[in-house]
Protein backbone atom coordinates (compact mmCIF):
# COMPACT_ATOMS: atom_id res chain seq x y z
CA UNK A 1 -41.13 -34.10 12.16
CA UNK A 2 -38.24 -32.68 13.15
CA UNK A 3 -34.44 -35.16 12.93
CA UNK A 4 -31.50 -34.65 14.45
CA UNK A 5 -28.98 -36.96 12.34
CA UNK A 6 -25.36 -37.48 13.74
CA UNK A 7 -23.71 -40.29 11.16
CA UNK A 8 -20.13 -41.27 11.05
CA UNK A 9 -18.99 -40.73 14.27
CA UNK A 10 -15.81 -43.17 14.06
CA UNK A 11 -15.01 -42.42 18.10
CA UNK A 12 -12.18 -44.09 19.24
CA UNK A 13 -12.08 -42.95 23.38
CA UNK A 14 -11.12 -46.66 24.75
CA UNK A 15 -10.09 -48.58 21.61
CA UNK A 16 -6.90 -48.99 21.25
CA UNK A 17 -4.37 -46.72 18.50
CA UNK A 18 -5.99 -44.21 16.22
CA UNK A 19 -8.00 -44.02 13.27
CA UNK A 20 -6.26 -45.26 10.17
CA UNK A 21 -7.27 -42.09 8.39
CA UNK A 22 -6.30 -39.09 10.46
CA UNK A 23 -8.59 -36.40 9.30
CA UNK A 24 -11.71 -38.78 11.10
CA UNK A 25 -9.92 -37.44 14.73
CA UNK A 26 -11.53 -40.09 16.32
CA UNK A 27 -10.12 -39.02 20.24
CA UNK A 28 -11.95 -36.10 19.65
CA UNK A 29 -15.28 -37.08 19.06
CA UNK A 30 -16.10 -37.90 22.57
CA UNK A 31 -16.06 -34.65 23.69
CA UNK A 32 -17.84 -32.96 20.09
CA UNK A 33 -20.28 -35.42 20.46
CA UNK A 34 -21.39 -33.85 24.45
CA UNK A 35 -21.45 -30.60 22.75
CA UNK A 36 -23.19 -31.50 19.84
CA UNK A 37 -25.66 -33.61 22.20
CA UNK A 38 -26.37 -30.46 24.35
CA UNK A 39 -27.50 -28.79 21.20
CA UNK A 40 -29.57 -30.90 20.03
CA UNK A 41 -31.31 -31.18 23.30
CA UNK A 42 -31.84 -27.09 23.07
CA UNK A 43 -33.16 -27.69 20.01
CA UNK A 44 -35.72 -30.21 20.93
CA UNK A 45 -35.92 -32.37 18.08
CA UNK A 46 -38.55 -35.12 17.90
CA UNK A 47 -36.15 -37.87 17.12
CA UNK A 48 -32.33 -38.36 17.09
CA UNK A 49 -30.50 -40.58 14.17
CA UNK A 50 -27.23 -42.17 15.07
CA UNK A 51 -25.84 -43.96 12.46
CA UNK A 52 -22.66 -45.79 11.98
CA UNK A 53 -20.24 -45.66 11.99
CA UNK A 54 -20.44 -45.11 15.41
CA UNK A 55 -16.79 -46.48 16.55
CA UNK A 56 -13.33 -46.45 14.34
CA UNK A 57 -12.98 -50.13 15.46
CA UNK A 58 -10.12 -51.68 14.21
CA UNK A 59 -11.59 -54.21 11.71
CA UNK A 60 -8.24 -56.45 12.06
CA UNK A 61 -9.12 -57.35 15.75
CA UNK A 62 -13.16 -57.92 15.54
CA UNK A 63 -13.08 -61.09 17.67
CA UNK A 64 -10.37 -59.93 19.63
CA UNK A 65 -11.84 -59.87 23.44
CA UNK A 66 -10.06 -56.81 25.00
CA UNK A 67 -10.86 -54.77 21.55
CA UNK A 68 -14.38 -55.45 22.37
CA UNK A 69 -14.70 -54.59 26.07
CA UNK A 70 -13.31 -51.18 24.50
CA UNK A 71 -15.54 -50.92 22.04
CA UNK A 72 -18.12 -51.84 24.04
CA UNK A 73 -17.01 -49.37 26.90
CA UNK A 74 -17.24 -46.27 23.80
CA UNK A 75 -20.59 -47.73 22.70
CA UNK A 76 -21.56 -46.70 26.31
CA UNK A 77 -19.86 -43.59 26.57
CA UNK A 78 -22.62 -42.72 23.42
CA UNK A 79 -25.39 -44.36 25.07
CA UNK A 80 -25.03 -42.55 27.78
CA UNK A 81 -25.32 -39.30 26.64
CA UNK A 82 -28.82 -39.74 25.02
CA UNK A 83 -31.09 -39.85 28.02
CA UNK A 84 -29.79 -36.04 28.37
CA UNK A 85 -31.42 -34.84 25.57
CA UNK A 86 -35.03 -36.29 26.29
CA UNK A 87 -35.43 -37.19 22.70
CA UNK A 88 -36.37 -40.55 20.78
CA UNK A 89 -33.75 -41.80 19.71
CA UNK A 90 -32.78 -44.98 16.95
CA UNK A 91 -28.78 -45.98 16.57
CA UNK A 92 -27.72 -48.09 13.91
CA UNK A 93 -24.21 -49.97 13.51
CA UNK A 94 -22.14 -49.39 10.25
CA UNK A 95 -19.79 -51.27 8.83
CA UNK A 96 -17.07 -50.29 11.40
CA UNK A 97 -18.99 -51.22 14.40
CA UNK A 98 -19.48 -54.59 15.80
CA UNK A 99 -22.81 -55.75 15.14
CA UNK A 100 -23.55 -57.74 18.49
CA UNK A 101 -22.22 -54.80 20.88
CA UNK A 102 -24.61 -52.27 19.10
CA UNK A 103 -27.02 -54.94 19.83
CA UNK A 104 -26.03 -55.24 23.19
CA UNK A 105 -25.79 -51.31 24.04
CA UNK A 106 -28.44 -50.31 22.42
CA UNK A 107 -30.62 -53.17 22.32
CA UNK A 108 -33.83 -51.55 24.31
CA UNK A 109 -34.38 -48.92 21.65
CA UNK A 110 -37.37 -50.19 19.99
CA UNK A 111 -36.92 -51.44 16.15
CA UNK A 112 -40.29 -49.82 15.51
CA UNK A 113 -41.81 -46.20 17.15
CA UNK A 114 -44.10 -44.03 16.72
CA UNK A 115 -42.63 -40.16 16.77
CA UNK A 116 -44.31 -37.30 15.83
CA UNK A 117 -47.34 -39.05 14.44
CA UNK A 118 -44.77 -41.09 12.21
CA UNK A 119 -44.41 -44.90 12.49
CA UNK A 120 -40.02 -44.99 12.51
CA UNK A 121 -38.45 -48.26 11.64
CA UNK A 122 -34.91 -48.78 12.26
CA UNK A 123 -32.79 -51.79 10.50
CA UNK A 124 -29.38 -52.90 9.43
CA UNK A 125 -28.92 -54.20 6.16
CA UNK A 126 -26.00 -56.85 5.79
CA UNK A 127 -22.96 -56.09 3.07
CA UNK A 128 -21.12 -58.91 1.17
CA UNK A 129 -17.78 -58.55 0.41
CA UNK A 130 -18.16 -55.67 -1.97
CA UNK A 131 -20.03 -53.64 0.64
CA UNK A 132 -23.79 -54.71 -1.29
CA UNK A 133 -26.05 -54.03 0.86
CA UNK A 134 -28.95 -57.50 1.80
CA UNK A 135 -31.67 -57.44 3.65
């Protein structure tokens, strides 16, 4: 089975400001990540990985309502550059992303596939405080 794994992304297109750490170039990912997507699709892998963090939200405004029509607008922007590559595909949050627009973007991937003759099951685990992972 062959994986195409993309992690860390931390885009920041629509959200507001930039990343708090500057070496994560978060404007730039939007356009790496069509590049990166048209090579992958060359290379025909049987299943692409995105996992988080997918956005550089900024964790100070979560609940804020504009910040998440943003985030939810770069969610998209991601989204809809998968079909493209006519792969499988399974997305997972991190702990920079906001759990219920993953959900909401990406919610008619299937939690459970078979690829490749492989069963692939995708989850999030929740983290406490001191980023422990619970399932």
């Amino acid at each position: 089975m062959r994986i195409a794994h993309l992690s860390d992304l931390h885009l920041r297109e629509h959200l507001p400001g930039n990343p708090d750490i500057p070496e994560r170039q978060g404007r730039r990912v939007a356009a790496l990540l069509e590049r990166a997507m048209e090579r992958i699709a060359a290379a025909r892998p049987d299943l692409i990985a995105l996992t988080g963090d997918l956005l550089d939200y900024p964790l100070g405004d979560l609940h804020d309502a504009d910040t998440q029509r943003q985030g939810e607008a770069d969610l998209r922007l991601i989204a809809e550059l998968l079909p493209a590559t006519g792969c499988a595909a399974v997305v997972i949050g991190g702990n920079h992303d906001h759990e219920e627009l993953v959900r909401r973007v990406f919610g008619h991937l299937p939690d459970e596939a078979e690829c490749a003759g492989y069963r692939v099951l995708s989850f999030t685990d929740r983290q406490d405080a001191d980023y422990v992972p619970h399932r």
